[in-house]
Protein backbone atom coordinates (compact mmCIF):
# COMPACT_ATOMS: atom_id res chain seq x y z
CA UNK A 1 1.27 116.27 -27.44
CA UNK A 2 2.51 114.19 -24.17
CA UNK A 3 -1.01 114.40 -23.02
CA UNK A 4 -2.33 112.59 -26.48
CA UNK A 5 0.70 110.11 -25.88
CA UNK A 6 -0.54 109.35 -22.58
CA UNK A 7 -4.16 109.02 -23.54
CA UNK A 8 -3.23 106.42 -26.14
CA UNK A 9 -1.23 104.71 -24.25
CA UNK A 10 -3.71 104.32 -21.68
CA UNK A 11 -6.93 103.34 -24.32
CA UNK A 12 -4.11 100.63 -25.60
CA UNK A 13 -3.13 98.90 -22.28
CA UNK A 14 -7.22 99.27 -21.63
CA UNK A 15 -7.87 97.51 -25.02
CA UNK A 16 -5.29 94.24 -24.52
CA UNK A 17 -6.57 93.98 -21.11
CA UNK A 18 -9.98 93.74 -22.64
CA UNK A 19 -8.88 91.83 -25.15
CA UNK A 20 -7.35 89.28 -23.64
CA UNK A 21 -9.98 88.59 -21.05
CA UNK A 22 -12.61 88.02 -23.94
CA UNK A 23 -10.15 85.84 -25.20
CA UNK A 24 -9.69 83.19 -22.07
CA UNK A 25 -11.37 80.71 -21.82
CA UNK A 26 -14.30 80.37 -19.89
CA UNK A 27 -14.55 76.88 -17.01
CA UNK A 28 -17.78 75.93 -16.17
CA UNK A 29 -19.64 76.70 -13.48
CA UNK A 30 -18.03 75.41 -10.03
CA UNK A 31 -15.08 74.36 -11.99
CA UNK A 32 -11.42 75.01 -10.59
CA UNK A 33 -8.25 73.65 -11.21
CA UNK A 34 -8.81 71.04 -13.78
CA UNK A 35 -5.71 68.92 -14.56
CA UNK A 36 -4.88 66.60 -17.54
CA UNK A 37 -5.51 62.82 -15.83
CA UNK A 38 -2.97 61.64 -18.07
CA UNK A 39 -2.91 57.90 -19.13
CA UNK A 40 -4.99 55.65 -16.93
CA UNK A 41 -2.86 53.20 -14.13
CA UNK A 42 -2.19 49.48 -15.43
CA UNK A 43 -4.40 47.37 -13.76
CA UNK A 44 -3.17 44.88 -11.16
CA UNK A 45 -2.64 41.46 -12.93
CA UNK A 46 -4.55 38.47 -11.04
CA UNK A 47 -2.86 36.04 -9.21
CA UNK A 48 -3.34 32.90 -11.25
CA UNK A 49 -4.63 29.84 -9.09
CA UNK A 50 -2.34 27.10 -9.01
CA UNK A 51 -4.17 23.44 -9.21
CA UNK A 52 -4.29 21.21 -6.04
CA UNK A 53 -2.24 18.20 -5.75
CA UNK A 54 -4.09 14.72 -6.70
CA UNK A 55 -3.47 13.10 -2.93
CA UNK A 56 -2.90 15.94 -0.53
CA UNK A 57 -5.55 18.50 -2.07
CA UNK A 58 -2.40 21.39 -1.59
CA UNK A 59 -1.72 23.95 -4.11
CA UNK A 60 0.90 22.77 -6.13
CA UNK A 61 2.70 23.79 -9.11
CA UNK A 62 1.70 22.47 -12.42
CA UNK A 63 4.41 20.07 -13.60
CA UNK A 64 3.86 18.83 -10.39
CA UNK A 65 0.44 18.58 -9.62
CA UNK A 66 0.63 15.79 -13.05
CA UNK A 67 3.22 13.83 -11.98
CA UNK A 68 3.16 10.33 -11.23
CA UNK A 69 3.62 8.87 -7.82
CA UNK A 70 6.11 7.08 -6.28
CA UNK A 71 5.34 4.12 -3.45
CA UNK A 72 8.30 3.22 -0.86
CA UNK A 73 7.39 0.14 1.23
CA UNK A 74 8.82 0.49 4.98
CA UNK A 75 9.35 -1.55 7.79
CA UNK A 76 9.26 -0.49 11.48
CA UNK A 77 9.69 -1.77 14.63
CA UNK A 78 9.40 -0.14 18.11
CA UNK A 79 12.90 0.56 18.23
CA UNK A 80 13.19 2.13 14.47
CA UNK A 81 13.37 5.26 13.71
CA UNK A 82 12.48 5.10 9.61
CA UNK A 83 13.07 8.76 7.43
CA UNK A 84 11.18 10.35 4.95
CA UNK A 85 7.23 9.84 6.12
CA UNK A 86 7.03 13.50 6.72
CA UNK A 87 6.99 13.98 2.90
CA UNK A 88 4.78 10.95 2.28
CA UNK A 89 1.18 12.39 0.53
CA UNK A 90 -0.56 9.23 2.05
CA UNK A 91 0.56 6.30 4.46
CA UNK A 92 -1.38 3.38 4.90
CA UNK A 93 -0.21 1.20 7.78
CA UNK A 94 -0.74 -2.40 8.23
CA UNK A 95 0.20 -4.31 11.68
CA UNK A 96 2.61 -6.97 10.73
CA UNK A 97 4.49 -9.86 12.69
CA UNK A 98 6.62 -9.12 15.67
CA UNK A 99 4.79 -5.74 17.15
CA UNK A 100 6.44 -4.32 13.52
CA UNK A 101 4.52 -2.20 10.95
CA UNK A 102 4.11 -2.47 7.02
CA UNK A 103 4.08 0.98 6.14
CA UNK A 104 3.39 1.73 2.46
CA UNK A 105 4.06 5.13 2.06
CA UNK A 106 2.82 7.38 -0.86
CA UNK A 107 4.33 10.30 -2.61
CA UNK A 108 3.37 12.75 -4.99
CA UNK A 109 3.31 16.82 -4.07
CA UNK A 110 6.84 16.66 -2.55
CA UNK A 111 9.84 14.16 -2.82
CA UNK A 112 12.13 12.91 0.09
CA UNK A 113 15.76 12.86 -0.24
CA UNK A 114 15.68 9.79 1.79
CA UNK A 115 12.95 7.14 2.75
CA UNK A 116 13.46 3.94 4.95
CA UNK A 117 14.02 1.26 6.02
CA UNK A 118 13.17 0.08 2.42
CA UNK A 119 10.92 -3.13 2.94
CA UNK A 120 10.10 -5.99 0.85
CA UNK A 121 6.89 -5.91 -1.73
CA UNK A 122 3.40 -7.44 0.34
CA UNK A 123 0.06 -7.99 -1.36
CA UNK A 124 -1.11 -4.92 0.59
CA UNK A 125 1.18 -2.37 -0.97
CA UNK A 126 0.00 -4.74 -4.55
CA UNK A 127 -4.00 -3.85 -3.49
CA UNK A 128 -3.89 -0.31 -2.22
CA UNK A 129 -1.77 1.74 -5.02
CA UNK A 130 -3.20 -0.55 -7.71
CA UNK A 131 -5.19 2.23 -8.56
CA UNK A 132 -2.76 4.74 -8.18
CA UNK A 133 -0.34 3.69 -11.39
CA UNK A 134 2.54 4.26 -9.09
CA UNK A 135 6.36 3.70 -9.57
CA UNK A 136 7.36 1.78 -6.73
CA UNK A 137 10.85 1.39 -4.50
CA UNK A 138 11.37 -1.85 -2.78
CA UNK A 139 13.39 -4.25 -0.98
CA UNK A 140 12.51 -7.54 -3.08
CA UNK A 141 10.03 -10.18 -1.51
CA UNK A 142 9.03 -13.72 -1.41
CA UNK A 143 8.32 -15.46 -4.89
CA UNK A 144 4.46 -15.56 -4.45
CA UNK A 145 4.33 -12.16 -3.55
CA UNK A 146 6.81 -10.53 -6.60
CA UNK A 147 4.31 -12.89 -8.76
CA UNK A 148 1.36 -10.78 -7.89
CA UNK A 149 2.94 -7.33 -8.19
CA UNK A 150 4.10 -8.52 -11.85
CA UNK A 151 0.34 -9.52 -12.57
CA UNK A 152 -0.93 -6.16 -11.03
CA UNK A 153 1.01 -4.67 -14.34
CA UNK A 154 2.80 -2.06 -11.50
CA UNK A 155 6.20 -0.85 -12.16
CA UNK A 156 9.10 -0.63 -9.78
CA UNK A 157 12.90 -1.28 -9.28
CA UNK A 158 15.14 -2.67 -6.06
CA UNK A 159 18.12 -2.12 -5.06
CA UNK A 160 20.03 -4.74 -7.01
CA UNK A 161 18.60 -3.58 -10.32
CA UNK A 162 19.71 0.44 -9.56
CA UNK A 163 21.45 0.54 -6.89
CA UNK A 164 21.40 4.53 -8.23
CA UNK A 165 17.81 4.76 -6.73
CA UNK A 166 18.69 4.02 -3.12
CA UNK A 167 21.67 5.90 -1.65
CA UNK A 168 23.10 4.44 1.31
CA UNK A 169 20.39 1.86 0.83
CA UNK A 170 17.38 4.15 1.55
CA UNK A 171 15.04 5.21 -1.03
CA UNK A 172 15.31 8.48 -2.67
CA UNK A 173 11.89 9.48 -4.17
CA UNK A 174 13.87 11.39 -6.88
CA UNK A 175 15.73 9.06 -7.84
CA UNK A 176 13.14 7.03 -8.57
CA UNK A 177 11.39 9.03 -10.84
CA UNK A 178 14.39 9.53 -12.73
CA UNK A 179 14.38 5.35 -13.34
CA UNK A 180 10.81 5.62 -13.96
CA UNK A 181 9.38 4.90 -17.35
CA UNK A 182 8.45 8.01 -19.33
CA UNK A 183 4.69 8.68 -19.80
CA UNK A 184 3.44 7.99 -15.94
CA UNK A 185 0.33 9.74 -15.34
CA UNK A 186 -1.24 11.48 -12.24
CA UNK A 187 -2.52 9.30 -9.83
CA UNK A 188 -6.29 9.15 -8.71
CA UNK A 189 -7.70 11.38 -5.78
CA UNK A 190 -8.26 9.14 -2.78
CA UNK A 191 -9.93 11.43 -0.67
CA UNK A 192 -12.23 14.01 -1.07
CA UNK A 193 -11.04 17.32 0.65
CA UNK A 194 -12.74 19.54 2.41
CA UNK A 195 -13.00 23.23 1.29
CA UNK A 196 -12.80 26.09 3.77
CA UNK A 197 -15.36 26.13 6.52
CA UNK A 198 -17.26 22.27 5.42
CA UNK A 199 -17.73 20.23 7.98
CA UNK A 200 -15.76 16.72 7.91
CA UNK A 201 -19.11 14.91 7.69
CA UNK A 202 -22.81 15.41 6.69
CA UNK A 203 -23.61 13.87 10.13
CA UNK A 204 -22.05 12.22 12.98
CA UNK A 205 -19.59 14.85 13.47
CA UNK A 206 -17.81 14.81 17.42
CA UNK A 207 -15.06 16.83 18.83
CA UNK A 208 -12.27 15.30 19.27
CA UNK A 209 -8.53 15.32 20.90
CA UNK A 210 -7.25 12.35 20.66
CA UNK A 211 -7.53 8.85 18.56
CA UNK A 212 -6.12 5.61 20.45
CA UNK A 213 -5.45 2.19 18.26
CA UNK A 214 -5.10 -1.09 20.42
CA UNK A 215 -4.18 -3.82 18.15
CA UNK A 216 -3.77 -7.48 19.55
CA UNK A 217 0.65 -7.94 19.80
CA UNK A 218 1.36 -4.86 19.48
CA UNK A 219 1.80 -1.66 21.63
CA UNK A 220 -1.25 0.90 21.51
CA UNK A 221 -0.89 3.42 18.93
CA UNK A 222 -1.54 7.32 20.37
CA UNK A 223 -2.64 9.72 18.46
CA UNK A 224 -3.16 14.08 19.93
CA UNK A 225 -4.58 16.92 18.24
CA UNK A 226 -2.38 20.13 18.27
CA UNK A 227 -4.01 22.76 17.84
CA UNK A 228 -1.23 25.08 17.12
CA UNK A 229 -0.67 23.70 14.28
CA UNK A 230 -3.93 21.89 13.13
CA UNK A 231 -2.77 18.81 12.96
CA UNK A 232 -2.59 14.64 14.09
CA UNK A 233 0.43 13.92 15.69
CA UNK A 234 1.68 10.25 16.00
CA UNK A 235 4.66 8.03 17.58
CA UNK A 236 5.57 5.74 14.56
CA UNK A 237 8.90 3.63 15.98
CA UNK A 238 11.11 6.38 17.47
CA UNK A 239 9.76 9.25 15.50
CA UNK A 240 6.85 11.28 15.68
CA UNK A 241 4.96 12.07 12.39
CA UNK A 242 2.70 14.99 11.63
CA UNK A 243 -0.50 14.90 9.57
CA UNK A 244 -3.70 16.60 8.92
CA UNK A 245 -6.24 13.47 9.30
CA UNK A 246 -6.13 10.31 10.66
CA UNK A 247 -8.21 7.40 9.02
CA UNK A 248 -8.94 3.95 10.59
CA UNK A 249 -10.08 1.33 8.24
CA UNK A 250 -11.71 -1.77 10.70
CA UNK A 251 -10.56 -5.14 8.57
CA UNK A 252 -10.37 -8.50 8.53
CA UNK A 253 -6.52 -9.81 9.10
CA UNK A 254 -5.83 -13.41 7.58
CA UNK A 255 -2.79 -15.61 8.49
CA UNK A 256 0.04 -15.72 5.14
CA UNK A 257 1.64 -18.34 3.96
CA UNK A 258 4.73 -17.58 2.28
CA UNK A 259 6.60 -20.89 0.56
CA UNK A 260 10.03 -19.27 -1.03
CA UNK A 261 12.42 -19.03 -0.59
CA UNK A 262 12.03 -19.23 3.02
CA UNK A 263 8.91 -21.01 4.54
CA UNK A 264 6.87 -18.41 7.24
CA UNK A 265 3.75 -17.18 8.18
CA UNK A 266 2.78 -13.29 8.33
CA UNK A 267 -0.50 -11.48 9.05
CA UNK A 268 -2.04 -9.43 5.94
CA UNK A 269 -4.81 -6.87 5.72
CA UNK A 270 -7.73 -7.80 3.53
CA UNK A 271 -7.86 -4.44 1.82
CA UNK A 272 -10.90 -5.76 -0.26
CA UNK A 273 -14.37 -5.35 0.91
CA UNK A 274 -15.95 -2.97 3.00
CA UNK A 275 -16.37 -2.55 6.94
CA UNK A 276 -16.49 0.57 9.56
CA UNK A 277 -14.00 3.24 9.81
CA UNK A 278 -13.43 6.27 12.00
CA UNK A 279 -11.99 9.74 10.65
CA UNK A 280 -10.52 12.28 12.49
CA UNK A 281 -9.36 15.93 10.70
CA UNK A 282 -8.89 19.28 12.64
CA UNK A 283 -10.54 19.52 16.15
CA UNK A 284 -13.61 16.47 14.51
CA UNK A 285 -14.29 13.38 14.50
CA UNK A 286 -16.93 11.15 12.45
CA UNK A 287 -17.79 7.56 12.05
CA UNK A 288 -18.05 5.98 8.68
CA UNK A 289 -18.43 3.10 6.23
CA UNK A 290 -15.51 1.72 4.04
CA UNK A 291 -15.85 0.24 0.55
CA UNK A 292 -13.31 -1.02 -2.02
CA UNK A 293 -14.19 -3.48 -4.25
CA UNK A 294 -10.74 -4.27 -5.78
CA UNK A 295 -7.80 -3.50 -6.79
CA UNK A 296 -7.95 -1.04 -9.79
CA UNK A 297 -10.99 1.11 -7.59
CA UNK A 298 -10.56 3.79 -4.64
CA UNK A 299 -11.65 3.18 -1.57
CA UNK A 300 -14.47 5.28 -0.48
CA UNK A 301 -14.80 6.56 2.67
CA UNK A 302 -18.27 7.72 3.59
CA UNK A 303 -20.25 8.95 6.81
CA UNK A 304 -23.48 8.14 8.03
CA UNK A 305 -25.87 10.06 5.71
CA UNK A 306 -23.75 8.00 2.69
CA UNK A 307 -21.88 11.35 1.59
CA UNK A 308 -18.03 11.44 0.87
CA UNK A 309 -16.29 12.35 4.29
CA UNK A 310 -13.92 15.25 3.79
CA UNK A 311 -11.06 15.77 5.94
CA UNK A 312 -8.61 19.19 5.69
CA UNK A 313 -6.23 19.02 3.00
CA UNK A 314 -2.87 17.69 3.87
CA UNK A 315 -0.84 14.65 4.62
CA UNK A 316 -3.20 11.22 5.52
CA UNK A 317 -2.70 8.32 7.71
CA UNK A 318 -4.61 5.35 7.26
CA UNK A 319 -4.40 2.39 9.45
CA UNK A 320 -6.07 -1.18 8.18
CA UNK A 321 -7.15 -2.23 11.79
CA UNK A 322 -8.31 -5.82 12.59
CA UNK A 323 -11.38 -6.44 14.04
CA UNK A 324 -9.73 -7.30 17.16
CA UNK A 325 -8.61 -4.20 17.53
CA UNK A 326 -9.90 -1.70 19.86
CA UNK A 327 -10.46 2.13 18.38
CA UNK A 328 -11.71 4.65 20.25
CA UNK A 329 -11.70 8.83 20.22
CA UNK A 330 -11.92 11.08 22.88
């Protein structure tokens, strides 16, 4: 009896064994541990690209990259030491009376909490942002001159009409977009920037370290490469300004008369026209052509082989030289 018990019991642990092993199931050939993937990983979301501001060809946010600009005339003198360029998107610099400078100074990508010495309205602030639809800062002018910048349909304010925009009687770029008309639009690209690797010009391209500007009654302008940080460094008055390329515009000057409401005389750049210029961007160098027809049109800056030059993005400098002027890179 124990020995049938035993017997049994042994066919019965035999038979689950057997069982059970026909009933697992089988992996495939040169399978081993297989393991639920579960759900797939989220893909990485792209970074979106941000649009590049109108003037300085930056990446800029979007509410800014459509904003209008804002123009702050500014005088300087060898012993001034004006605020606020280093925001400026573009400065274009004319050589007024007395070794002083007309600097009309252009922003758009970034604002400046103060800009100065504010300076009286001049027909070449009138001709250059013409075509920029600008809200302009400035310090008043002669008769003749506030004539033309009402017949040039711009827009601006002084400091006796809101006294708001210019704190402690310098120009703050914010404010003046706050006093600005609703509805300004974007103003139009003025130079055509480089993308990474292109070459400034087609042709004609030089190394270069350093730009020199010798204007008649005044004292030479100097300006250095650093190549730390890629850029043009300048002495403007008692400050020295920062940008990534330097453009000289050769011009006629002509002598202007200005009747009220004082009588005087003052040099002006004819801005209109066309003539030689000389770039310099990064570690280059090219010589060019100018064109600008009028006042509602860009100027167009091109090389040699009549393509667009293209300097690195950034802050831009351009000086309206007389012909008497001597310009040379090195």
């Amino acid at each position: 009896m124990n020995r049938r018990r035993a017997l049994g019991s042994t066919l019965s642990v035999a038979l689950v064994a057997a069982f059970g092993a026909g009933c697992a199931e089988e992996q495939p050939p040169g399978a081993t541990n297989v393991v639920d993937p579960g759900s797939p990983a989220p893909r990485p979301t792209p970074t979106p690209s941000l649009p590049t501001a109108p003037l300085s060809g930056k990446p800029v946010a979007e509410e800014v990259a459509g904003r209008q600009a804002v123009v702050v005339p500014v005088r300087v003198t060898p012993g001034t030491s004006p605020v606020g360029l280093a925001e400026a998107d573009v400065v274009y610099q004319e050589f007024a009376e007395s070794e002083s400078l007309h600097l009309t100074a252009v922003y758009q990508s970034r604002d400046a909490a103060k800009v100065g010495p504010v300076a009286e309205i001049r027909p070449v602030d009138i001709r250059t942002v013409g075509v920029l639809h600008p809200f302009v800062g400035y310090a008043g002018g002669p008769t003749g001159f506030l004539n033309q910048f009402a017949a040039a349909e711009l827009k601006g304010v002084t400091p006796t009409q809101r006294e708001g925009a210019f704190p402690s009687g310098q120009a703050s770029t914010a404010a003046l977009r706050a006093a600005a008309p609703k509805g300004g639009a974007a103003p139009t690209p003025v130079l055509d920037h480089a993308t990474p690797g292109a070459p400034l010009a087609s042709q004609g391209v030089a190394p270069a370290g350093k730009l020199t500007i010798a204007a008649p009654g005044h004292p030479t302008q100097t300006w250095a490469y650093d190549a730390a940080s890629a850029s043009w460094r300048g002495r403007v008055g008692k400050v020295t300004v920062s940008v990534a390329s330097v453009v000289v515009l050769t011009m006629e000057y002509r002598t202007l008369t200005v009747r009220k409401p004082s009588p005087r005389s003052l040099p002006g750049a004819n801005v209109y026209g066309s003539g030689a210029a000389l770039v310099v961007s990064g570690p280059s160098s090219a010589k060019a052509q100018w064109s600008k027809p009028g006042q509602k049109l860009v100027c167009n800056v091109t090389d040699e082989g009549g393509f667009q030059v293209r300097p690195q993005p950034g802050p831009a400098w351009v000086i309206y030289a007389p012909k008497t002027a001597k310009v040379s890179v090195t």
